[in-house]
PDB file of N, CA and C in Angstrom:
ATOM      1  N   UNK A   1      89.671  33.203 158.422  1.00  0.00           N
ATOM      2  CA  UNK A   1      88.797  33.904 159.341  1.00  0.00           C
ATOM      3  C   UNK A   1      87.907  34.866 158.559  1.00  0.00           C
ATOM      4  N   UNK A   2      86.829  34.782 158.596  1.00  0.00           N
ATOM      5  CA  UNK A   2      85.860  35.706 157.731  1.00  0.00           C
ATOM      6  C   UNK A   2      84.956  37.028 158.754  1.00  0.00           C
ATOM      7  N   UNK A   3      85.320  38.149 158.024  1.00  0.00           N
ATOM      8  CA  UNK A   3      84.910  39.349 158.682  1.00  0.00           C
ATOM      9  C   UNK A   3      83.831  39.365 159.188  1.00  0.00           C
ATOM     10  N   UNK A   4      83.477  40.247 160.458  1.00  0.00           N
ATOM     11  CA  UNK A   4      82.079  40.610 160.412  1.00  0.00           C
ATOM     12  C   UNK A   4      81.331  41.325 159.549  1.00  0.00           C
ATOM     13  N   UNK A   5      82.139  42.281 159.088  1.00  0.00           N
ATOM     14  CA  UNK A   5      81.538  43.608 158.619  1.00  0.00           C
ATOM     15  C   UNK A   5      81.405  43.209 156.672  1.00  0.00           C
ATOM     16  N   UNK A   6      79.837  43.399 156.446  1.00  0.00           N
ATOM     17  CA  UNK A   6      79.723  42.998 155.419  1.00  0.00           C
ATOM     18  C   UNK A   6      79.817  44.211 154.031  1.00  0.00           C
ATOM     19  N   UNK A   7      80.672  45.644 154.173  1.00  0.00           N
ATOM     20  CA  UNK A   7      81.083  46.562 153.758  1.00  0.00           C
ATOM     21  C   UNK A   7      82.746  46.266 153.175  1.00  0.00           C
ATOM     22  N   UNK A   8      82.819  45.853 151.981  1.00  0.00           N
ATOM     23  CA  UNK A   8      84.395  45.629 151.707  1.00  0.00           C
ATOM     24  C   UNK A   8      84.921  46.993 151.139  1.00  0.00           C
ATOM     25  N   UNK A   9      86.067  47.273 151.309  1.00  0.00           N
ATOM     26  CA  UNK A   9      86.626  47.862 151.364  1.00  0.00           C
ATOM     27  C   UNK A   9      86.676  48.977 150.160  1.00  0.00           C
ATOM     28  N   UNK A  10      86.336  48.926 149.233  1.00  0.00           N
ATOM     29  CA  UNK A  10      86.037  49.716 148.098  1.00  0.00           C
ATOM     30  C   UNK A  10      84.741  50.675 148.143  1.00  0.00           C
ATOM     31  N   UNK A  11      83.470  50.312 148.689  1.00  0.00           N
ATOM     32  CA  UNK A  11      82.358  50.561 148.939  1.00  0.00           C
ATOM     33  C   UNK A  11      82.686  51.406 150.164  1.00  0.00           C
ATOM     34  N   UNK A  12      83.306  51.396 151.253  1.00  0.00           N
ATOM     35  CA  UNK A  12      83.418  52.115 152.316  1.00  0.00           C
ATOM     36  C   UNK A  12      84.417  53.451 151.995  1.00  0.00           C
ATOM     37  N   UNK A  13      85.081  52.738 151.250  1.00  0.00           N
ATOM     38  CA  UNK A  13      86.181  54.470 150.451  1.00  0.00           C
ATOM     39  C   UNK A  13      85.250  55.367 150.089  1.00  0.00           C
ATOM     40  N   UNK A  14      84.109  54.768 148.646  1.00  0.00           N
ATOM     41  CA  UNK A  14      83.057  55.306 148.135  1.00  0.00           C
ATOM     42  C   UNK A  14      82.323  56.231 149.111  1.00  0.00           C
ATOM     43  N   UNK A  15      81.732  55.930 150.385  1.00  0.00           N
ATOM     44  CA  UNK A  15      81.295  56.322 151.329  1.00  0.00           C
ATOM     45  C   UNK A  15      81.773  57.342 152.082  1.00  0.00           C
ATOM     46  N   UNK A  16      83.440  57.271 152.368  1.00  0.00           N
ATOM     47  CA  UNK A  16      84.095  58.267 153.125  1.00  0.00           C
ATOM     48  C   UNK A  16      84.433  59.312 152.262  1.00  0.00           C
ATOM     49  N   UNK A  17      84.528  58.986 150.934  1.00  0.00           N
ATOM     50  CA  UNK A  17      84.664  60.004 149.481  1.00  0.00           C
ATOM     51  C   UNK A  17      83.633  61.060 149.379  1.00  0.00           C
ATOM     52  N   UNK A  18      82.076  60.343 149.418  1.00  0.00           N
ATOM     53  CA  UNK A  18      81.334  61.450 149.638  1.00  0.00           C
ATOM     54  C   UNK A  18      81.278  61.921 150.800  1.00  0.00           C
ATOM     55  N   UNK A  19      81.920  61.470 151.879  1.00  0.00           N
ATOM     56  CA  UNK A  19      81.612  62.618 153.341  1.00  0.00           C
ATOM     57  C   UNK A  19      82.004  63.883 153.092  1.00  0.00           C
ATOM     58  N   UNK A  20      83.660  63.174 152.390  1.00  0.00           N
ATOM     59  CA  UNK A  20      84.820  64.309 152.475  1.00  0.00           C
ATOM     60  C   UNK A  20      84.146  65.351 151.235  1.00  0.00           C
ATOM     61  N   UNK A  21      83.359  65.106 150.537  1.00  0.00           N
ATOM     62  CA  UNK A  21      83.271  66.436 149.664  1.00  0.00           C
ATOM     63  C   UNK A  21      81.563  66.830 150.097  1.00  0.00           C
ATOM     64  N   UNK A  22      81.099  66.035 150.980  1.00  0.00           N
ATOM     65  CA  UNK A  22      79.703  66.929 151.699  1.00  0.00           C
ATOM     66  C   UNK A  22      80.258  67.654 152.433  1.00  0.00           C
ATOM     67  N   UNK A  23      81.488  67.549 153.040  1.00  0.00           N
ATOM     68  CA  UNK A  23      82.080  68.642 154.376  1.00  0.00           C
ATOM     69  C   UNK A  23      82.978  69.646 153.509  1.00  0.00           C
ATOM     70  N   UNK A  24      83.243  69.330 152.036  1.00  0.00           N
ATOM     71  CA  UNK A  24      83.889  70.539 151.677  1.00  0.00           C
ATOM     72  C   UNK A  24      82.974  71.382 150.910  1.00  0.00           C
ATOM     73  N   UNK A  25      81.817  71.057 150.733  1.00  0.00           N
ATOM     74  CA  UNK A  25      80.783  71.791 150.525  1.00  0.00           C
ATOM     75  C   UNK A  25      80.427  72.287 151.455  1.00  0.00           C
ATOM     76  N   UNK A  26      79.914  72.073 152.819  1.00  0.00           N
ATOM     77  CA  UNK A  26      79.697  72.535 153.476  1.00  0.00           C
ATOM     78  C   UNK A  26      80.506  73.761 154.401  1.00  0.00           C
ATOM     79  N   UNK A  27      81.631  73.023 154.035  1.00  0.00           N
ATOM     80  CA  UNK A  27      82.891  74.333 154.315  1.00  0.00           C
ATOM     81  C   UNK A  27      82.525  75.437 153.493  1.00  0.00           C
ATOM     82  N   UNK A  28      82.498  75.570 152.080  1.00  0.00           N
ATOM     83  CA  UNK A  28      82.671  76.641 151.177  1.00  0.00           C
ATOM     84  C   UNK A  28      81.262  77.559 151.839  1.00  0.00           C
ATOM     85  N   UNK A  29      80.261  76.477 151.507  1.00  0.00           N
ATOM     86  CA  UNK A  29      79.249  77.748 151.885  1.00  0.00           C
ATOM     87  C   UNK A  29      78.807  78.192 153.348  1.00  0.00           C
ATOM     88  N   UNK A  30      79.516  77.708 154.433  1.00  0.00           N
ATOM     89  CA  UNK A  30      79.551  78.600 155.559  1.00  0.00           C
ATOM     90  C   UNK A  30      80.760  79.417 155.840  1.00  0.00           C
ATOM     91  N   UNK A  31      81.530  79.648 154.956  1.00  0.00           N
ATOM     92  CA  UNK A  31      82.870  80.158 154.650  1.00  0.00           C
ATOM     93  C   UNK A  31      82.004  81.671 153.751  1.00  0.00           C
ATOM     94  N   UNK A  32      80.939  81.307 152.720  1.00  0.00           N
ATOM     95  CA  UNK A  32      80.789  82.142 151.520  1.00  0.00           C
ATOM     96  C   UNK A  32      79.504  83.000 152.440  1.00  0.00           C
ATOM     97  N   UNK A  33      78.874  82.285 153.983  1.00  0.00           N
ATOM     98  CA  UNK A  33      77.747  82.726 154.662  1.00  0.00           C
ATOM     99  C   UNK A  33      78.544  83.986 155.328  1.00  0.00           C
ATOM    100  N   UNK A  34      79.725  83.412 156.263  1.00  0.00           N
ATOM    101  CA  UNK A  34      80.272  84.497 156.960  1.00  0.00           C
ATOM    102  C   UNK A  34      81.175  85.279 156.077  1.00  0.00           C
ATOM    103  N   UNK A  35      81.392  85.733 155.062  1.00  0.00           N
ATOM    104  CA  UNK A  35      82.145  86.425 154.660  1.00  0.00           C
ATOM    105  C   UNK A  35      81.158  87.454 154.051  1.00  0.00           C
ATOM    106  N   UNK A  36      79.998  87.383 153.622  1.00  0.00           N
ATOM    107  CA  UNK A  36      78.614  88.215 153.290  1.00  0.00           C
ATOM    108  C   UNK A  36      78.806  88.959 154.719  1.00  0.00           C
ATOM    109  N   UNK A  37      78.252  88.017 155.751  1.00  0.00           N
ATOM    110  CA  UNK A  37      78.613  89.169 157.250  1.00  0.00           C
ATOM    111  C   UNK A  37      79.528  90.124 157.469  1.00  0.00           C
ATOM    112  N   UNK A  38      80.660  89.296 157.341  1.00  0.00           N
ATOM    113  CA  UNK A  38      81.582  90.059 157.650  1.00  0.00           C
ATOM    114  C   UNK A  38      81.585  91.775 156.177  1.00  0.00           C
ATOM    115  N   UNK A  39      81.607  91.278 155.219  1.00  0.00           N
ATOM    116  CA  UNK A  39      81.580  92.524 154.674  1.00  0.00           C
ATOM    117  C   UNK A  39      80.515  93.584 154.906  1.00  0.00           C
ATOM    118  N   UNK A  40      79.178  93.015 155.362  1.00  0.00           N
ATOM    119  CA  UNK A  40      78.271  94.053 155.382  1.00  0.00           C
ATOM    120  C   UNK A  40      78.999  95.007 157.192  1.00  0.00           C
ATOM    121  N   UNK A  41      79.588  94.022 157.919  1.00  0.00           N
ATOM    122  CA  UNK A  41      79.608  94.193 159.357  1.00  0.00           C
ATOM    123  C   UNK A  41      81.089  94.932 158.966  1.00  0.00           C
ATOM    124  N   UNK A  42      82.087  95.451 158.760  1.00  0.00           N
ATOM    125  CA  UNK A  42      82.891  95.703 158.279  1.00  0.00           C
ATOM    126  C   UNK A  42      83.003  97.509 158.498  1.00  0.00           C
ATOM    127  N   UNK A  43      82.243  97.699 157.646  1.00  0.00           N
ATOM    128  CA  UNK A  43      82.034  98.910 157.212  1.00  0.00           C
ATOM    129  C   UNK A  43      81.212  99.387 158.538  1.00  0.00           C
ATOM    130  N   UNK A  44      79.944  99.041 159.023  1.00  0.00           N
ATOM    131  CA  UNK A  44      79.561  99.848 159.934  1.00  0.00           C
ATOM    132  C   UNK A  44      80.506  99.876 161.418  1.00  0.00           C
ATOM    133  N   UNK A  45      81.130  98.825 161.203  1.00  0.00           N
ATOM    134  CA  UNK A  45      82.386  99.098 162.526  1.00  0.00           C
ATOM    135  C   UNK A  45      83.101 100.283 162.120  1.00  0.00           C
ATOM    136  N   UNK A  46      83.286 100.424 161.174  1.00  0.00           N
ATOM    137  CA  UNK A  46      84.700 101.450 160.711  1.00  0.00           C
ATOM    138  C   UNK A  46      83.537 103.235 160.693  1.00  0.00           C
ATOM    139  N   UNK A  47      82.770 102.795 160.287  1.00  0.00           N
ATOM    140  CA  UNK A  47      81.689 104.251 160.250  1.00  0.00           C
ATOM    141  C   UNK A  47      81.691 104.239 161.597  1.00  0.00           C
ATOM    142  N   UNK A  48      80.911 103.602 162.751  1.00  0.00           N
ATOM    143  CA  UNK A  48      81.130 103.320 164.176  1.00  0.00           C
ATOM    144  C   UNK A  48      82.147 104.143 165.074  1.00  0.00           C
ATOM    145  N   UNK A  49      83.176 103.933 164.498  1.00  0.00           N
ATOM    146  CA  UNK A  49      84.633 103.720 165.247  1.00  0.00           C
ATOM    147  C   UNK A  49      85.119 105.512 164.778  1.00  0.00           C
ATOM    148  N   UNK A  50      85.077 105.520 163.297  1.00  0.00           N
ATOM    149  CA  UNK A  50      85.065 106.971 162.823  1.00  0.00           C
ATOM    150  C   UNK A  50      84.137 108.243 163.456  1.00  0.00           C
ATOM    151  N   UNK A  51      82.944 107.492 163.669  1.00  0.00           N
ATOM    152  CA  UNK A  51      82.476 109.028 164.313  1.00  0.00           C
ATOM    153  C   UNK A  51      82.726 109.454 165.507  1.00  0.00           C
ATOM    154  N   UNK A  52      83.414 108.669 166.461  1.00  0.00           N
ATOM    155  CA  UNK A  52      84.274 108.842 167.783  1.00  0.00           C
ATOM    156  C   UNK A  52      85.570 109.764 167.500  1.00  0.00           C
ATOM    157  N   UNK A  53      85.772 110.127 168.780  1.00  0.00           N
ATOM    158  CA  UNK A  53      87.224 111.110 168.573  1.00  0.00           C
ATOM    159  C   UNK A  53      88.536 110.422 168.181  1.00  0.00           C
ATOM    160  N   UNK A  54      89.250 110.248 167.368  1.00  0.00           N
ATOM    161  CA  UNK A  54      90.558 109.593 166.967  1.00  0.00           C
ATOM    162  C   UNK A  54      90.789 109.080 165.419  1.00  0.00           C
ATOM    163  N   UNK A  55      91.940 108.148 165.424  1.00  0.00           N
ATOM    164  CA  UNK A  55      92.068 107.970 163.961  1.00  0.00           C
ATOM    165  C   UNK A  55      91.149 106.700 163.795  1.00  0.00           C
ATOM    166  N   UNK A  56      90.907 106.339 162.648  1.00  0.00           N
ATOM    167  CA  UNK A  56      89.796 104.912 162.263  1.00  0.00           C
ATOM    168  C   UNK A  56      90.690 103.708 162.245  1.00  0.00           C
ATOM    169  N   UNK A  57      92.119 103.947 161.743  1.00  0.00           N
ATOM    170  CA  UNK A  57      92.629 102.480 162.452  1.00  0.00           C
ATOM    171  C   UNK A  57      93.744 103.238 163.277  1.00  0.00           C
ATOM    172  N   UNK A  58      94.238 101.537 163.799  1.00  0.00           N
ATOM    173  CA  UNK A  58      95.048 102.351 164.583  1.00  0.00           C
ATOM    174  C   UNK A  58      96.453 101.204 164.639  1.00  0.00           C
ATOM    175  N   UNK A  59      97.638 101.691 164.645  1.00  0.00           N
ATOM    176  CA  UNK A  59      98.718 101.489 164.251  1.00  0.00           C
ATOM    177  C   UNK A  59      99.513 100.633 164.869  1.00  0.00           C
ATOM    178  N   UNK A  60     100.368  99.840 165.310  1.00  0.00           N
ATOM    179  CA  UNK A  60     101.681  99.832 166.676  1.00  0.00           C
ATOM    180  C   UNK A  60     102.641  99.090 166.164  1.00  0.00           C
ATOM    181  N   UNK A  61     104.090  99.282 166.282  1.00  0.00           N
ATOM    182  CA  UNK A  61     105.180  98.592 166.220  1.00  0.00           C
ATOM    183  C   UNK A  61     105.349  97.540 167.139  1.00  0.00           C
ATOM    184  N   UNK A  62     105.364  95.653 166.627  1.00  0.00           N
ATOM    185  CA  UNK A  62     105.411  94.861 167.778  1.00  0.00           C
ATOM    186  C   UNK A  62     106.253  94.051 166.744  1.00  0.00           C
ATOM    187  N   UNK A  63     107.015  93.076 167.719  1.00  0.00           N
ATOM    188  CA  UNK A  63     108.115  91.954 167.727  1.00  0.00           C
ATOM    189  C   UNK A  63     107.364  90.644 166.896  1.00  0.00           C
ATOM    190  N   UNK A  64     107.817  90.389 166.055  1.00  0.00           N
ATOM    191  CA  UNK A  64     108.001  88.821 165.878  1.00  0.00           C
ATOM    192  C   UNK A  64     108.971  87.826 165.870  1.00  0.00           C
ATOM    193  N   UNK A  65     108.369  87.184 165.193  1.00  0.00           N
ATOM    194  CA  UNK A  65     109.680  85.393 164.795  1.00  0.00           C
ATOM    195  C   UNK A  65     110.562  86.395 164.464  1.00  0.00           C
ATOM    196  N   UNK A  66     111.659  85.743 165.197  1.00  0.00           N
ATOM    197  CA  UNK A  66     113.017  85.868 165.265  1.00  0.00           C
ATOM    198  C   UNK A  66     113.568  87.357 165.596  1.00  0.00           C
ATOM    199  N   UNK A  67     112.353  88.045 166.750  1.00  0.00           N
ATOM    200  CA  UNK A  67     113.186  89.166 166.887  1.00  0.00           C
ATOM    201  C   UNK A  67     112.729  90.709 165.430  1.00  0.00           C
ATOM    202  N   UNK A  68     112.313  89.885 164.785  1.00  0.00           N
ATOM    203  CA  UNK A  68     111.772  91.097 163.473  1.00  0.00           C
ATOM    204  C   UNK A  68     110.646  91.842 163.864  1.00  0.00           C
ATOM    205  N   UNK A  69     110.696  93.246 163.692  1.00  0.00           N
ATOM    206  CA  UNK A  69     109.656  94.211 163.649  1.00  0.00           C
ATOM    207  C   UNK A  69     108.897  93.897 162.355  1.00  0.00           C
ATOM    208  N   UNK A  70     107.600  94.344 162.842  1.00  0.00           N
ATOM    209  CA  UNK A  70     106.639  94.386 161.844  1.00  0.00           C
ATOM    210  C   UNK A  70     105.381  95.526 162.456  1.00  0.00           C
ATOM    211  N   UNK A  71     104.300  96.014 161.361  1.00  0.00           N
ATOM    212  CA  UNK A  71     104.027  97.160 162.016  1.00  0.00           C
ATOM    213  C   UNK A  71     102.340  96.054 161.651  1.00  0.00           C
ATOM    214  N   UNK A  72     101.660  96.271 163.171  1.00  0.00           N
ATOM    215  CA  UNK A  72     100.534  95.496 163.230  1.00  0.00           C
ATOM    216  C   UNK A  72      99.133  96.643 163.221  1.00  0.00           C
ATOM    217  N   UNK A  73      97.979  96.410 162.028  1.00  0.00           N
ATOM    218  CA  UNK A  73      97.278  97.314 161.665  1.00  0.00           C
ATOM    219  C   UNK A  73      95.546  96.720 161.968  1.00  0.00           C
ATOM    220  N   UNK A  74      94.576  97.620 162.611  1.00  0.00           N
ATOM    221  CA  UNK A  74      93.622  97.027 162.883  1.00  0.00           C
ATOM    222  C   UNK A  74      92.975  98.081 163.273  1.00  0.00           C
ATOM    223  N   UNK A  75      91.422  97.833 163.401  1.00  0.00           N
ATOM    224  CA  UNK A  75      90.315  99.075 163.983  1.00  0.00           C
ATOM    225  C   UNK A  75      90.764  99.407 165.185  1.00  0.00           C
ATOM    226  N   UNK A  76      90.606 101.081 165.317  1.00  0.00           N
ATOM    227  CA  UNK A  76      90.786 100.985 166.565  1.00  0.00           C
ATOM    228  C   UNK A  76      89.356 100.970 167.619  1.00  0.00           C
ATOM    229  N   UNK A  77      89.804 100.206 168.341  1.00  0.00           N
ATOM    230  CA  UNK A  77      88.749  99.666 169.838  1.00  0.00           C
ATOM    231  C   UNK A  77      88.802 100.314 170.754  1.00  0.00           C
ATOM    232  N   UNK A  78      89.626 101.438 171.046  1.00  0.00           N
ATOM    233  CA  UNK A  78      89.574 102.317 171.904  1.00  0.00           C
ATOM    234  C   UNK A  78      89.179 103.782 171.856  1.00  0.00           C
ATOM    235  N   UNK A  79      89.190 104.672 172.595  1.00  0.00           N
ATOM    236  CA  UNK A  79      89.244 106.030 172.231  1.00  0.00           C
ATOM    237  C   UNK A  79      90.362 106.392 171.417  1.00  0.00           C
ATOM    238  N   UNK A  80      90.880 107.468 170.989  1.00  0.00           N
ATOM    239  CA  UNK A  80      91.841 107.893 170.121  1.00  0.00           C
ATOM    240  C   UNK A  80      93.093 108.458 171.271  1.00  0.00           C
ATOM    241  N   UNK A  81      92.556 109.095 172.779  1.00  0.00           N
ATOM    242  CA  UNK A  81      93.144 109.887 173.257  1.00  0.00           C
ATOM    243  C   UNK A  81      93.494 108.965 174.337  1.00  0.00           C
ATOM    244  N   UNK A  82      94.010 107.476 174.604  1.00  0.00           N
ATOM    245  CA  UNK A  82      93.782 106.855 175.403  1.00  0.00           C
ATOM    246  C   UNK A  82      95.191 106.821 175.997  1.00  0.00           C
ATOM    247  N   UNK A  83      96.282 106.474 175.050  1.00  0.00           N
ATOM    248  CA  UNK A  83      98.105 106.727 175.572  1.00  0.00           C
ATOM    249  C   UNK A  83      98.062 108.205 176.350  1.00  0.00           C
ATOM    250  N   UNK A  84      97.145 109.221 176.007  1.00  0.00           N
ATOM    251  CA  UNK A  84      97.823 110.135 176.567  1.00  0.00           C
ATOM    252  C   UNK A  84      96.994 110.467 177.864  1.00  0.00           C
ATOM    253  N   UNK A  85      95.912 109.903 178.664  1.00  0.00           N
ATOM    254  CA  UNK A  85      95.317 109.854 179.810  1.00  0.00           C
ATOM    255  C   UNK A  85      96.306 108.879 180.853  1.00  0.00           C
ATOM    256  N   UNK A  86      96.480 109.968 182.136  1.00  0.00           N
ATOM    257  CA  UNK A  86      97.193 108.875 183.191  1.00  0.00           C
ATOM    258  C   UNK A  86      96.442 108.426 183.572  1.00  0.00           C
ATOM    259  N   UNK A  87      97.141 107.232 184.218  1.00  0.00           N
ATOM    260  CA  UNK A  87      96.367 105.885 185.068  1.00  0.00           C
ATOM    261  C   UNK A  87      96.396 106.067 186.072  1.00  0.00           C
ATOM    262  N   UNK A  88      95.438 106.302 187.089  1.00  0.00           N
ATOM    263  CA  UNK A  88      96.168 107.094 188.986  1.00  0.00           C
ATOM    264  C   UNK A  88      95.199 105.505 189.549  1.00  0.00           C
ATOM    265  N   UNK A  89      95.936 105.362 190.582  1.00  0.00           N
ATOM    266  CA  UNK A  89      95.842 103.955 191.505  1.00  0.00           C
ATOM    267  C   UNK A  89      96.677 103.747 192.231  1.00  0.00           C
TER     268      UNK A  89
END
């Protein structure tokens, strides 16, 4: 029985060989695009966040795998004084 497809099998590897390293090129440098962002964007969040009332990051003790504490660290997104305002409703 003779194929349709007039691409044998060596030539089509060749083909999927260069996809796979046009997409890992293309990975690196939209990987190397947003990480320029992110560092310039970085800093003015944290200047941002600092000239508001509170600390610049902000802290909390939460649960993981298997039950283990770990202490989870990140900007803070809120006011500084926000645990200690009641909630009335």
């Amino acid at each position: 029985m003779k194929s349709r497809c007039n691409v044998d099998a060596y030539q089509l590897k060749k083909i999927v060989g260069f996809e796979d390293g046009l997409k890992r090129i293309a990975d690196i440098l939209l990987g190397l695009i947003l990480l320029a962002i992110t560092i310039v964007t970085f800093p003015v969040v944290a200047i941002l966040v600092w000239t508001t009332k509170g600390p610049l990051i902000f802290t909390q003790r939460r649960v993981g795998l298997n039950g283990k504490p770990f202490v989870m660290v990140k900007y803070r997104t809120m006011y500084g004084d926000v645990d200690d305002k009641k909630v009335s409703g």
